[in-house]
C-alpha atoms as a PDB file:
ATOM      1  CA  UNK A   1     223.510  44.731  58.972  1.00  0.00           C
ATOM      2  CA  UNK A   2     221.869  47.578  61.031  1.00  0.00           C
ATOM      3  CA  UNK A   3     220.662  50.316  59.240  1.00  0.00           C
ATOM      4  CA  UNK A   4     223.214  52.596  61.448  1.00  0.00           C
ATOM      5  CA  UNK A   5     226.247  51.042  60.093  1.00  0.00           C
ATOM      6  CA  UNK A   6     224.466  50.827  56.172  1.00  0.00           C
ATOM      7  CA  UNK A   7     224.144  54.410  56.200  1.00  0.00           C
ATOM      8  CA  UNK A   8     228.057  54.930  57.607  1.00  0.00           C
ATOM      9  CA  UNK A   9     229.187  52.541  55.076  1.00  0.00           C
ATOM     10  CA  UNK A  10     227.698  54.352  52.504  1.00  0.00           C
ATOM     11  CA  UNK A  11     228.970  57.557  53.248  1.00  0.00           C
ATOM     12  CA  UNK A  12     232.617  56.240  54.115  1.00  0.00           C
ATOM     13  CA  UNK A  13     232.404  54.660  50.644  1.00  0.00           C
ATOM     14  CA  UNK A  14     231.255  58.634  48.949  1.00  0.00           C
ATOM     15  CA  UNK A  15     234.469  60.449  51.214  1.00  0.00           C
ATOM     16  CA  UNK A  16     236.895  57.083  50.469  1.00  0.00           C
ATOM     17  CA  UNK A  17     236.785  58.133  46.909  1.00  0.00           C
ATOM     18  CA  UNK A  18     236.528  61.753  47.157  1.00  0.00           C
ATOM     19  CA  UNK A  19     239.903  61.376  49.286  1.00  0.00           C
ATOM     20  CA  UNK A  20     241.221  59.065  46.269  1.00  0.00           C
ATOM     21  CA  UNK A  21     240.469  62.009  44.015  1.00  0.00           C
ATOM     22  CA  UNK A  22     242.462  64.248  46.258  1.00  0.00           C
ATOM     23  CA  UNK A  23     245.043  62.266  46.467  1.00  0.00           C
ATOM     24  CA  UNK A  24     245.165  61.746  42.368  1.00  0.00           C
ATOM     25  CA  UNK A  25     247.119  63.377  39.616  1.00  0.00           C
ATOM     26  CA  UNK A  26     244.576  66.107  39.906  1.00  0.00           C
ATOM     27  CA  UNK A  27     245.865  69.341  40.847  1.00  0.00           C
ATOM     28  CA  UNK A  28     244.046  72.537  41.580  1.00  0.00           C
ATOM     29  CA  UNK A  29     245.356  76.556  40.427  1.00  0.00           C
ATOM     30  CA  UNK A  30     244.745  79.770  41.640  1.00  0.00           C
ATOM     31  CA  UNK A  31     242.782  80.848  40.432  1.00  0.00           C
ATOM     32  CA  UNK A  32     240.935  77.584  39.187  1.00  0.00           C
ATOM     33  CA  UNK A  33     240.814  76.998  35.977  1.00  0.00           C
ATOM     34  CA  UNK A  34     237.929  76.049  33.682  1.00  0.00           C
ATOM     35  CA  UNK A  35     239.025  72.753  33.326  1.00  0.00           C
ATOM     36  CA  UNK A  36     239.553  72.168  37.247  1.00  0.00           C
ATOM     37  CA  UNK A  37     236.433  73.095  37.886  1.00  0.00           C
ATOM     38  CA  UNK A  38     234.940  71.165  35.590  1.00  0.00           C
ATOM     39  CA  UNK A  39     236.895  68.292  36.958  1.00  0.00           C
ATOM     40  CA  UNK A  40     236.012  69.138  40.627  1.00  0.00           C
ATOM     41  CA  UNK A  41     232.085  69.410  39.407  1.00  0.00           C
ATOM     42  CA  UNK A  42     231.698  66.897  37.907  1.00  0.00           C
ATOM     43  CA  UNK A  43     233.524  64.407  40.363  1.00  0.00           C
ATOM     44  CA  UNK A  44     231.298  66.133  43.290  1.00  0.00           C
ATOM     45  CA  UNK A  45     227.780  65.571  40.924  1.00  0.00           C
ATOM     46  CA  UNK A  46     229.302  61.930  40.567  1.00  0.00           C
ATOM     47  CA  UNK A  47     229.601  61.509  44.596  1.00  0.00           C
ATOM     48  CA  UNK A  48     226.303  62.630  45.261  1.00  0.00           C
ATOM     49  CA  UNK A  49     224.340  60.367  42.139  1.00  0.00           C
ATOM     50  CA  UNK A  50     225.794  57.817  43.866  1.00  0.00           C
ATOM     51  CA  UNK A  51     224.990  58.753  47.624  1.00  0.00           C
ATOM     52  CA  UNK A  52     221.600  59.158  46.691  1.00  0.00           C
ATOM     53  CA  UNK A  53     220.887  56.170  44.657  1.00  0.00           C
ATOM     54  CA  UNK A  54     223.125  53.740  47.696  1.00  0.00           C
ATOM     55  CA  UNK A  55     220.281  55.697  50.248  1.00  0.00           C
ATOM     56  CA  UNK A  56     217.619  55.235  48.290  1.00  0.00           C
ATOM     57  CA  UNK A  57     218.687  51.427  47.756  1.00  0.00           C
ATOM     58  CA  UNK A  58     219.411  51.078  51.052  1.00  0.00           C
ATOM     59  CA  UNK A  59     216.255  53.008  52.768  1.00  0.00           C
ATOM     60  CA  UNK A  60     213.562  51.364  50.651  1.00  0.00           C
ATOM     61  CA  UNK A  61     212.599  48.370  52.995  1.00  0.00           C
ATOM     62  CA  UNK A  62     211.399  51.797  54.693  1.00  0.00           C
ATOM     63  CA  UNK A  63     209.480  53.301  51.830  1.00  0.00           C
ATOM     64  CA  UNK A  64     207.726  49.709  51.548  1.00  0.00           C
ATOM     65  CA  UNK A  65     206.679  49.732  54.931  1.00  0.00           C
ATOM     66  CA  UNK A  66     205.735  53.068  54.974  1.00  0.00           C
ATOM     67  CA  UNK A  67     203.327  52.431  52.446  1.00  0.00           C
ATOM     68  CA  UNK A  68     201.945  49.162  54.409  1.00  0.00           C
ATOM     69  CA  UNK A  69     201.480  51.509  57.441  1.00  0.00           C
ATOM     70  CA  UNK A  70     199.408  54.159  55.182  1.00  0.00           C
ATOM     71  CA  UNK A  71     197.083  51.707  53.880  1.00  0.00           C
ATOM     72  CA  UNK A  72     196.663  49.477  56.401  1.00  0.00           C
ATOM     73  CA  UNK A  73     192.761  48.656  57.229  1.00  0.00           C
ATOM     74  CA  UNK A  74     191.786  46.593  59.659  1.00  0.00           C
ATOM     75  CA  UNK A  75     188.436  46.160  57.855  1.00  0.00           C
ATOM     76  CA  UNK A  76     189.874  45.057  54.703  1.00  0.00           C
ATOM     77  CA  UNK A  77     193.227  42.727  55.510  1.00  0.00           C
ATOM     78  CA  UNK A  78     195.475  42.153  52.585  1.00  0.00           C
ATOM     79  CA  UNK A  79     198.968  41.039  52.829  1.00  0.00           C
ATOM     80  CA  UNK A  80     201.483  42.120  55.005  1.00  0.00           C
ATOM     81  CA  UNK A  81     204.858  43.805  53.838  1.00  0.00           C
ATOM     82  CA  UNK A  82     207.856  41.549  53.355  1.00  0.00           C
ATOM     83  CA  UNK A  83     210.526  40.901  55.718  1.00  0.00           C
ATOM     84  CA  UNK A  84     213.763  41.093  53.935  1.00  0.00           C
ATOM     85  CA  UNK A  85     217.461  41.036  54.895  1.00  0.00           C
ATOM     86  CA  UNK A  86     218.149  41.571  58.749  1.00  0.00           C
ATOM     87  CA  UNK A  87     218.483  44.562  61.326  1.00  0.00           C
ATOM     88  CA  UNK A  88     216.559  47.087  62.732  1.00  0.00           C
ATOM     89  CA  UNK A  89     214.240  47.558  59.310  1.00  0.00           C
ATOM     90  CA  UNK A  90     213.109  44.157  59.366  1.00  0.00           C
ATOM     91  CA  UNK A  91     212.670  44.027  62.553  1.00  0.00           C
ATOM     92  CA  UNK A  92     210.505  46.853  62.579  1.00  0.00           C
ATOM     93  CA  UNK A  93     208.524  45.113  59.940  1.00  0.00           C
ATOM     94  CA  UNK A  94     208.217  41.920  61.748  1.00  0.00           C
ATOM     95  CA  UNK A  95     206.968  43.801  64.249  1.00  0.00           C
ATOM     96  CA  UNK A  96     204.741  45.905  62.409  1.00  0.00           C
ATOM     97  CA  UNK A  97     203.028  42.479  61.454  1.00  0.00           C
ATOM     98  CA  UNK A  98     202.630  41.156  64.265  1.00  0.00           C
ATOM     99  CA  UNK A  99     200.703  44.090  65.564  1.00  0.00           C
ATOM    100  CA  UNK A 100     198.455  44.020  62.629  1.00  0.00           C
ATOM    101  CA  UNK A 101     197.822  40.343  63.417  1.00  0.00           C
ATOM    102  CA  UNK A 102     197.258  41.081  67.047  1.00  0.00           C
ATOM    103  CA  UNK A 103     194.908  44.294  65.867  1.00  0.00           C
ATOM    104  CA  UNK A 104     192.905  41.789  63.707  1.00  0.00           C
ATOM    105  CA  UNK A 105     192.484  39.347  66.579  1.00  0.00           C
ATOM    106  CA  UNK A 106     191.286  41.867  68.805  1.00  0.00           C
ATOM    107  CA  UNK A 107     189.027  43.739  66.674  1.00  0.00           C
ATOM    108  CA  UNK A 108     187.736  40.239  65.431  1.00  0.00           C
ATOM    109  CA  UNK A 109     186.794  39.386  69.152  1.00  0.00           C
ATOM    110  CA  UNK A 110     185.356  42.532  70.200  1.00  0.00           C
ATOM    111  CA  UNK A 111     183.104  42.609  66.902  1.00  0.00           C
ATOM    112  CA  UNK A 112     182.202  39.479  67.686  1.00  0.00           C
ATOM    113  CA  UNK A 113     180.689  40.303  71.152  1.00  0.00           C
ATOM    114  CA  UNK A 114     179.358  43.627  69.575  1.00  0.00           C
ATOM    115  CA  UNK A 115     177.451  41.915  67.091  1.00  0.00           C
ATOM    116  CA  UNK A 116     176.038  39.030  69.554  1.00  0.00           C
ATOM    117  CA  UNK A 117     175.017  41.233  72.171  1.00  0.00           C
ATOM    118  CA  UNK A 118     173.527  42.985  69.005  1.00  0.00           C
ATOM    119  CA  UNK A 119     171.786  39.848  67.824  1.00  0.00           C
ATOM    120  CA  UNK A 120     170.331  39.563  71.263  1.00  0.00           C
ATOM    121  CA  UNK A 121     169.135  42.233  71.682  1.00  0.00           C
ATOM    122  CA  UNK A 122     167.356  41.868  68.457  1.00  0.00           C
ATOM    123  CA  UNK A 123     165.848  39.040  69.310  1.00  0.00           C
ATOM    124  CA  UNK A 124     164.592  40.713  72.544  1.00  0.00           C
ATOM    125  CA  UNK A 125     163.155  43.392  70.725  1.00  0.00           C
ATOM    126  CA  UNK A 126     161.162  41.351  67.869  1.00  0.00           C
ATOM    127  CA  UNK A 127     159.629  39.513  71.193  1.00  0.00           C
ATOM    128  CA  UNK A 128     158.372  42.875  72.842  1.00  0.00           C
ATOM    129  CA  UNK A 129     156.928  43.747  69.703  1.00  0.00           C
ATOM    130  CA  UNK A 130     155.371  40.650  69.312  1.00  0.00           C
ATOM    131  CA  UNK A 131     154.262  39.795  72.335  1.00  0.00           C
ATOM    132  CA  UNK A 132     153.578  43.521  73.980  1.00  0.00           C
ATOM    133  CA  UNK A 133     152.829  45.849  71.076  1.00  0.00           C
ATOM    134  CA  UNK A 134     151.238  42.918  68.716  1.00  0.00           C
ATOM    135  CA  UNK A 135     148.882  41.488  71.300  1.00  0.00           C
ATOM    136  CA  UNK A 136     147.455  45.367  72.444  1.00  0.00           C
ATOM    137  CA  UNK A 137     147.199  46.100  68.957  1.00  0.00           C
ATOM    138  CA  UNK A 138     145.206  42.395  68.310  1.00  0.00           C
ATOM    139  CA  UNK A 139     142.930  43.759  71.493  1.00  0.00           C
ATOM    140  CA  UNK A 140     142.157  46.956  70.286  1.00  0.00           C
ATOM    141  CA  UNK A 141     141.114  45.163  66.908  1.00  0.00           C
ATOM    142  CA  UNK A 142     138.613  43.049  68.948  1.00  0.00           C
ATOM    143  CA  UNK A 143     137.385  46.229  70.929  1.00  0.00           C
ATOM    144  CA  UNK A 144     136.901  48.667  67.837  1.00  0.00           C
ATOM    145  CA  UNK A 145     135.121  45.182  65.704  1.00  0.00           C
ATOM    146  CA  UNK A 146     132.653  44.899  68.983  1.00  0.00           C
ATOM    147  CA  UNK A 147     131.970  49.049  68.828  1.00  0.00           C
ATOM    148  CA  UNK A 148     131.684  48.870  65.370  1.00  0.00           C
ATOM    149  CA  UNK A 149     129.284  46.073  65.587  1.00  0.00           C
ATOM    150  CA  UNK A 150     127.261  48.164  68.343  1.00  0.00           C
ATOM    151  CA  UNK A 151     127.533  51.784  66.513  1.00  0.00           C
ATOM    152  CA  UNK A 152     125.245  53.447  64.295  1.00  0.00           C
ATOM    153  CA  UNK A 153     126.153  53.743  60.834  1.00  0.00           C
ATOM    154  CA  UNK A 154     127.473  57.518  60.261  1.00  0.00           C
ATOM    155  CA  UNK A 155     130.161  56.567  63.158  1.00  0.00           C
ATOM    156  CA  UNK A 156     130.830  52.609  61.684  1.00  0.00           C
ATOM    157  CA  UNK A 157     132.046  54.002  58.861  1.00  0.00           C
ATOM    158  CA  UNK A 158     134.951  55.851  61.257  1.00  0.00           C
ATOM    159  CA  UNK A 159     135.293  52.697  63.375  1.00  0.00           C
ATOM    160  CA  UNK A 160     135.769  50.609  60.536  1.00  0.00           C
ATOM    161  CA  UNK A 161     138.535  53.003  58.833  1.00  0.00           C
ATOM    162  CA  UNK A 162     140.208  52.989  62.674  1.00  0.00           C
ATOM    163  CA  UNK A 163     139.946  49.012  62.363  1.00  0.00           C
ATOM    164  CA  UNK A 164     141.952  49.268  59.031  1.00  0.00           C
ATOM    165  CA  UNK A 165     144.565  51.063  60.228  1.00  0.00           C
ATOM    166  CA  UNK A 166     145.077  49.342  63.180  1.00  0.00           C
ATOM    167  CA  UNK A 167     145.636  46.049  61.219  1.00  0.00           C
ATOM    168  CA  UNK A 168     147.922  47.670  59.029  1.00  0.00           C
ATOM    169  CA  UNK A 169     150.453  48.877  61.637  1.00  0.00           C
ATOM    170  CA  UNK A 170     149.729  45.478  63.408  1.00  0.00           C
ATOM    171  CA  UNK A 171     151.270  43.840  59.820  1.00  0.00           C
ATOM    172  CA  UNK A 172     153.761  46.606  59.863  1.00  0.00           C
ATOM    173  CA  UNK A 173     154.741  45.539  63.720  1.00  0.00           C
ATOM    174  CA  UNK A 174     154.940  42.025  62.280  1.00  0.00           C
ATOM    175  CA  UNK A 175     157.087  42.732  59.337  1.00  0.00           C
ATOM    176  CA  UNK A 176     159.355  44.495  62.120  1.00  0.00           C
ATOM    177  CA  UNK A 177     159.991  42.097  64.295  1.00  0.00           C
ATOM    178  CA  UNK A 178     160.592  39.412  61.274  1.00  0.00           C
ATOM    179  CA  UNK A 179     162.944  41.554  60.081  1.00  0.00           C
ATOM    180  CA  UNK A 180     164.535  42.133  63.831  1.00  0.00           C
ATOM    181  CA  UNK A 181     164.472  38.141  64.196  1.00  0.00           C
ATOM    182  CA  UNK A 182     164.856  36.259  61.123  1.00  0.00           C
ATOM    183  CA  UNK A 183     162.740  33.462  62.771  1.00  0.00           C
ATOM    184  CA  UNK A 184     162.367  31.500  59.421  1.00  0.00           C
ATOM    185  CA  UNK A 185     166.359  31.493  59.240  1.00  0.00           C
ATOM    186  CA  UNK A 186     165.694  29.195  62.466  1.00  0.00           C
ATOM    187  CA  UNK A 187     162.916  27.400  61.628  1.00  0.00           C
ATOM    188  CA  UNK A 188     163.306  26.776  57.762  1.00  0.00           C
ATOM    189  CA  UNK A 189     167.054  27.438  56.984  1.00  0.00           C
ATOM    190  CA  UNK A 190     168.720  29.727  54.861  1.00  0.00           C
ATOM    191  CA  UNK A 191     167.090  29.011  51.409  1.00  0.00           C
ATOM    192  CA  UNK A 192     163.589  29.515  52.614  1.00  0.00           C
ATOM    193  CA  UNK A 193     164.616  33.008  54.702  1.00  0.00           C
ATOM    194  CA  UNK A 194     166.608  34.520  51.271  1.00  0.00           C
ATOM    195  CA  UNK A 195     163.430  33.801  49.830  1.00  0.00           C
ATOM    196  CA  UNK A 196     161.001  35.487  52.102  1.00  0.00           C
ATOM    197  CA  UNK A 197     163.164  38.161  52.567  1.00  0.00           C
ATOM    198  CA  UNK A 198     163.313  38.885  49.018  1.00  0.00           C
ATOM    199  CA  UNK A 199     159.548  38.238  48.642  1.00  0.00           C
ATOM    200  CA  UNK A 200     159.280  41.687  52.082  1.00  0.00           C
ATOM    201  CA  UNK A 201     161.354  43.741  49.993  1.00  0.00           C
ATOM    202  CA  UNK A 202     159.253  43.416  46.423  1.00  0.00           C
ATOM    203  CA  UNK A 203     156.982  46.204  45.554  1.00  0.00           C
ATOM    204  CA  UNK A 204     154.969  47.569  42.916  1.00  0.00           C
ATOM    205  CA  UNK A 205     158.468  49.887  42.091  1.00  0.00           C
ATOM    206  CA  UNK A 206     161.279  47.219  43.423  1.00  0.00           C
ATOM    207  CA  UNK A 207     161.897  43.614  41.477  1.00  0.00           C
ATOM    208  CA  UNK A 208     163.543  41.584  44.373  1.00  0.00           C
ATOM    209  CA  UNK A 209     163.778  37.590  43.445  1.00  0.00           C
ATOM    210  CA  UNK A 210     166.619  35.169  44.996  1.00  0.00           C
ATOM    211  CA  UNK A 211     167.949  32.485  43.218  1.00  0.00           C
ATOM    212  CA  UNK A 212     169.339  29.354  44.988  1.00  0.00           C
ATOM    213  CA  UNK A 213     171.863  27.135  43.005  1.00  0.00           C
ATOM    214  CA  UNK A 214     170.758  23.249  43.878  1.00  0.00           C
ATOM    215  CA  UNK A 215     173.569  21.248  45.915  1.00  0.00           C
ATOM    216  CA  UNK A 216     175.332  24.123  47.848  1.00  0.00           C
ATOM    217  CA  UNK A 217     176.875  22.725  51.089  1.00  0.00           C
ATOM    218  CA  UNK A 218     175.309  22.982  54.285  1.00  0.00           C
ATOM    219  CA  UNK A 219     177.025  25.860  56.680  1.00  0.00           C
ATOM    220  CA  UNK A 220     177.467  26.524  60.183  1.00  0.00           C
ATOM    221  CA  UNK A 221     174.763  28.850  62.126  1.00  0.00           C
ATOM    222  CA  UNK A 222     176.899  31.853  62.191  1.00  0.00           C
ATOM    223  CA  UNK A 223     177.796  31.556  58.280  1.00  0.00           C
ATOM    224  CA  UNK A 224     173.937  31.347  57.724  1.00  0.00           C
ATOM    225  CA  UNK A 225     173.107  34.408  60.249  1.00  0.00           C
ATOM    226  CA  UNK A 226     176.194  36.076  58.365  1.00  0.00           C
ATOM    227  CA  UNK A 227     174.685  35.379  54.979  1.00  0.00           C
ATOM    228  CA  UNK A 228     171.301  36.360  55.466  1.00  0.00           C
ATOM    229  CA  UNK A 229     172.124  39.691  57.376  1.00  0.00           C
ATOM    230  CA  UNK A 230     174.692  40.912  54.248  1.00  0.00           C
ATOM    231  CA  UNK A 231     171.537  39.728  52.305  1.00  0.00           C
ATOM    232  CA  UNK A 232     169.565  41.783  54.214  1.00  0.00           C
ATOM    233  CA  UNK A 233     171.602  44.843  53.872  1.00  0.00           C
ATOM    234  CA  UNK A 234     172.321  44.977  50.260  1.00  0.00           C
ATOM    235  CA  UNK A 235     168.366  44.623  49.942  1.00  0.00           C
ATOM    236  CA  UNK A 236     168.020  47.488  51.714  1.00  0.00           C
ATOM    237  CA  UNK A 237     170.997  49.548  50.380  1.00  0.00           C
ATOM    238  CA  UNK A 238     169.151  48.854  46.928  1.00  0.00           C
ATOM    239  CA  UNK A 239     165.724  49.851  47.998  1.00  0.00           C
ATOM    240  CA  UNK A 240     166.479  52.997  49.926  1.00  0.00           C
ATOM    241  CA  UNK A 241     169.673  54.412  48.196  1.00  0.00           C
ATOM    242  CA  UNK A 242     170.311  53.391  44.534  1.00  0.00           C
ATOM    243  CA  UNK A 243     166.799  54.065  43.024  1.00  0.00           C
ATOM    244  CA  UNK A 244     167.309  50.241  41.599  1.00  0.00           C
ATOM    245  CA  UNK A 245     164.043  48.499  39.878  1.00  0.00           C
ATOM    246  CA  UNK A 246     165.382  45.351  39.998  1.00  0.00           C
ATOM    247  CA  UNK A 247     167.704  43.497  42.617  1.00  0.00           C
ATOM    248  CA  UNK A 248     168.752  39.727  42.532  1.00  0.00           C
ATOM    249  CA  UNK A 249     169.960  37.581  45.339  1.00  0.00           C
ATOM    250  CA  UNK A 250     172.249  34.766  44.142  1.00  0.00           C
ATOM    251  CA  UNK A 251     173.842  31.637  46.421  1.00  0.00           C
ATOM    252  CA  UNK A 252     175.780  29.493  44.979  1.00  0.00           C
ATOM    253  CA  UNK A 253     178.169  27.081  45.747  1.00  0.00           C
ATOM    254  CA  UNK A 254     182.344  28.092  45.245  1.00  0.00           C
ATOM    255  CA  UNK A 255     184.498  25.984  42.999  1.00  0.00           C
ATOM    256  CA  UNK A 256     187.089  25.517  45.727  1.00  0.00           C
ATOM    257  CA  UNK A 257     184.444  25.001  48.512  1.00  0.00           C
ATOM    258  CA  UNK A 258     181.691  27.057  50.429  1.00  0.00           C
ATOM    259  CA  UNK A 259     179.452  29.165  48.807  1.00  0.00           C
ATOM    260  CA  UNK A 260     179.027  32.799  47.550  1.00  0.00           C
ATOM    261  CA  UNK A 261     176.285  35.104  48.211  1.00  0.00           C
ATOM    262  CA  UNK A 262     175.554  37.991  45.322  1.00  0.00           C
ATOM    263  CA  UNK A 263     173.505  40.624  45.693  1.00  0.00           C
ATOM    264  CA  UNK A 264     172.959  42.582  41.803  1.00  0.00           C
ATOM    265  CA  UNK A 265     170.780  45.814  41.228  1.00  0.00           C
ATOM    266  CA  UNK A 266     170.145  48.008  38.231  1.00  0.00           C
ATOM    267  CA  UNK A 267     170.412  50.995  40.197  1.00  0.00           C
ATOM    268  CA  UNK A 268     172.989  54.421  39.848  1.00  0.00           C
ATOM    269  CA  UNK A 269     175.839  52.410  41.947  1.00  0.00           C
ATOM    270  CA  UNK A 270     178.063  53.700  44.769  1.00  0.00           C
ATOM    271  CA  UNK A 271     179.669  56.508  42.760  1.00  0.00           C
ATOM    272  CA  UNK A 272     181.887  58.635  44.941  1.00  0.00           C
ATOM    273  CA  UNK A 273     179.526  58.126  48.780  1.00  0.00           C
ATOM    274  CA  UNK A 274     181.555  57.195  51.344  1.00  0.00           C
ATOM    275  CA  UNK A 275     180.968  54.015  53.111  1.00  0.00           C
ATOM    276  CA  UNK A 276     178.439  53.930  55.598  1.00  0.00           C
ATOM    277  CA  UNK A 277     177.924  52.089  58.722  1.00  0.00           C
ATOM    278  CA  UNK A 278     175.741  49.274  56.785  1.00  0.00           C
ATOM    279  CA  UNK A 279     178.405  48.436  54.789  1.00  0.00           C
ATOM    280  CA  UNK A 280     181.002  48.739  57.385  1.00  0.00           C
ATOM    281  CA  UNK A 281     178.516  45.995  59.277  1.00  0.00           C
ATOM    282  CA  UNK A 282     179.073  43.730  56.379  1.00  0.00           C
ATOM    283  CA  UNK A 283     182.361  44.081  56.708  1.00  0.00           C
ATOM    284  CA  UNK A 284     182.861  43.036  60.154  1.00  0.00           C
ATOM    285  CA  UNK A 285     180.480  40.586  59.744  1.00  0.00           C
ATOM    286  CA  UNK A 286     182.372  39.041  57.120  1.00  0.00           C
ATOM    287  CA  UNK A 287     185.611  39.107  58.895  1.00  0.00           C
ATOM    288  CA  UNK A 288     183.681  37.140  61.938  1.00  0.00           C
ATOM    289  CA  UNK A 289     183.605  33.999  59.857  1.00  0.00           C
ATOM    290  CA  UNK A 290     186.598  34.522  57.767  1.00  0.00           C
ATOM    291  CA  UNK A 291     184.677  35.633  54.459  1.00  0.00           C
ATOM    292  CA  UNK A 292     185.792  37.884  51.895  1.00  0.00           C
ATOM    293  CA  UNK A 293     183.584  40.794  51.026  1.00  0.00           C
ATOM    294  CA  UNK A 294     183.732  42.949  47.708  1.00  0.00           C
ATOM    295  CA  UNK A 295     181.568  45.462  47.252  1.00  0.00           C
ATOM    296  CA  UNK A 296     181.861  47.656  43.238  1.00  0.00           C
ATOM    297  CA  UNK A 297     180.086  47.985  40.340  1.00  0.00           C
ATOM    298  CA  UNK A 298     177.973  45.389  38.361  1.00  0.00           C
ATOM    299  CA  UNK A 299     178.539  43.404  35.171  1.00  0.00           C
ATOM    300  CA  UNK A 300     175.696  45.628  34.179  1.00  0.00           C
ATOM    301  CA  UNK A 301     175.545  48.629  35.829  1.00  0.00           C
ATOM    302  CA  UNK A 302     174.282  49.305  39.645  1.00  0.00           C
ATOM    303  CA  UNK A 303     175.960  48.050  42.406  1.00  0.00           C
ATOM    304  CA  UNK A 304     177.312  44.692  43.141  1.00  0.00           C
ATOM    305  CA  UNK A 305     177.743  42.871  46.938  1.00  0.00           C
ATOM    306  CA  UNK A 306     179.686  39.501  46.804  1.00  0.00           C
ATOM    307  CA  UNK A 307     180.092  37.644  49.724  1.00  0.00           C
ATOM    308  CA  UNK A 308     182.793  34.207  49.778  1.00  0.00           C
ATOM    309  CA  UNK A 309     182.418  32.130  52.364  1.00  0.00           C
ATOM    310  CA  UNK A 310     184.994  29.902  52.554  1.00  0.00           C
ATOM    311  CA  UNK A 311     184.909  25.830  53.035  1.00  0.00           C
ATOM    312  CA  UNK A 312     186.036  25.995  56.565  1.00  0.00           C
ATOM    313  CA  UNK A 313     182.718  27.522  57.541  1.00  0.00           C
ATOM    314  CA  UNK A 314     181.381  24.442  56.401  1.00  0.00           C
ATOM    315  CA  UNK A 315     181.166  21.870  59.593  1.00  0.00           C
ATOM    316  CA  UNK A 316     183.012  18.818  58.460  1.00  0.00           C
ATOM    317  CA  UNK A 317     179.953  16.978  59.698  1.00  0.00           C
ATOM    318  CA  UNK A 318     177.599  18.622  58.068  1.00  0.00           C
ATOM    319  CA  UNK A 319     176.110  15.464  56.069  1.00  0.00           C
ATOM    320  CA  UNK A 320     175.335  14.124  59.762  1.00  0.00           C
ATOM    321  CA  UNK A 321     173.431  17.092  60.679  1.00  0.00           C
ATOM    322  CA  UNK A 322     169.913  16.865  61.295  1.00  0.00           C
ATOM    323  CA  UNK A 323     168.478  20.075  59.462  1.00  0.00           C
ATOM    324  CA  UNK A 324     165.031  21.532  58.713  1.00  0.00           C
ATOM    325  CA  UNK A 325     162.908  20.867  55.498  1.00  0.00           C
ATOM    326  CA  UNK A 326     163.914  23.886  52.424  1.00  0.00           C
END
């Protein structure tokens, strides 16, 4: 039934019986008495209790998808309103989800090509770095070792400092373009790159150690890439912005299939910031492969990042797969 005719049924129902009461044994003086009008009050507080409670019955497929609409976030899916009963409310809801379907889709696709033209670019990057800026630097290393060799002392001392700091930002370059282009995430796989990255973001004031559960299945490229850049930004969410001594990187296999990435620090947690575009790159990220993303507080304290990846990321012949030495 449309809602059109629900809403004129209703009503007809309200004036049917406030025409019955008209037409009853009930009769009206002039001037009313206190009786009547208690009669007359008390039948018109009775028609309208039950006017509103048959609209509110009858709008609250409305209400429901009201609510849908209001929280809806494409960055977070979660289940899609109900279709109940027939008319123009459910097909507006049908409708409604199969726009956020379509809206999924599309943003799905257009992250996707954001974040591989991202990737590339990257990767184009760490190589300029490493083969522009890191070779000059390697040059001027030779050049300032051959002065030095050549100087006299009061200006070898200077040459040698200059030599020092050169190699540093040469290691720094280095570290920049590893982090740019996870090359050990090609070469050595996703155990061995969860390690080294945890062993780059370790300092004297930061605890970073990963922890790799023996046995997880083996995943498609994009899962690992997925993995390892989450990874990557909970590190550095923990090291720049929670004031965290101690951060932990767990994998470990799911007990329905694929695995789950956890990322644990001691740190103040989220509290009341905003989300920021890191986190919002995890998210997309996740939705790229289908993974579910939860980012709260910790068993402990800090600030927790699970990642689920779910068995369908995991190629069906993945035992087949020649892969490199972890």
């Amino acid at each position: 039934m449309s809602l059109y005719w629900r809403i004129f049924l209703l009503n007809a129902g309200v004036l049917t019986l406030a025409v019955a009461l008209l037409l009853g044994p009930v009769t009206v003086s002039t001037p009313v008495l206190f009786g009547e009008a208690l009669v007359l009050l008390g039948g018109l507080a009775a028609m309208l209790v039950v006017n509103a409670v048959l609209l509110k019955v009858g709008l609250a497929p409305l209400a429901r998808l009201n609510r849908a609409m209001a929280t809806a976030d494409l960055l977070r899916p979660a289940g899609r309103p109900t279709v109940s009963g027939g008319g123009e409310v459910a097909g507006l809801t049908r409708t409604f989800n199969a726009m956020l379907d379509r809206l999924e889709a599309e943003r799905a696709t257009s992250s996707g090509r954001v974040l591989t033209a991202l990737e590339a670019e990257r990767k184009r990057i760490a190589q300029e770095l490493h083969d522009e800026i890191g070779q000059t630097l390697t040059a001027v290393l030779l050049q300032l070792k051959h002065a030095a060799d050549r100087a006299p002392e009061p200006v070898r001392t200077d040459l040698h400092q200059a030599q020092e700091t050169t190699r540093a930002s040469l290691d720094e370059i280095r570290r920049i373009a590893r982090r740019l282009r996870p090359g050990v995430l090609e070469e050595l796989g996703l155990h061995s790159a969860l390690r080294s990255l945890a062993g780059e973001f370790t300092t004297p004031r930061l605890g970073a150690t990963a922890h790799i559960t023996p046995g997880l299945p083996h995943l498609d490229p994009a899962a690992e890439l997925v993995l390892y850049r989450v990874a990557q930004e909970g590190l550095t969410n923990a090291a720049r912005h929670s004031g965290a001594t101690r951060v932990e990187v767990h994998l470990r296999p799911l007990p329905g299939g694929g695995v789950a990435l956890l990322v644990l620090d001691d740190g103040h947690g989220l509290g009341e910031a905003p989300e920021g575009a890191g986190i919002r790159g995890m998210r997309e990220r996740a939705l790229l492969i289908g993974a579910e993303l939860h980012i709260g507080a910790g068993p402990h304290g800090g600030t927790q990042v699970r990642l689920e990846v779910p068995h369908t990321s995991v190629p069906s012949d993945s035992s087949d797969t020649p892969r490199a030495t972890r």
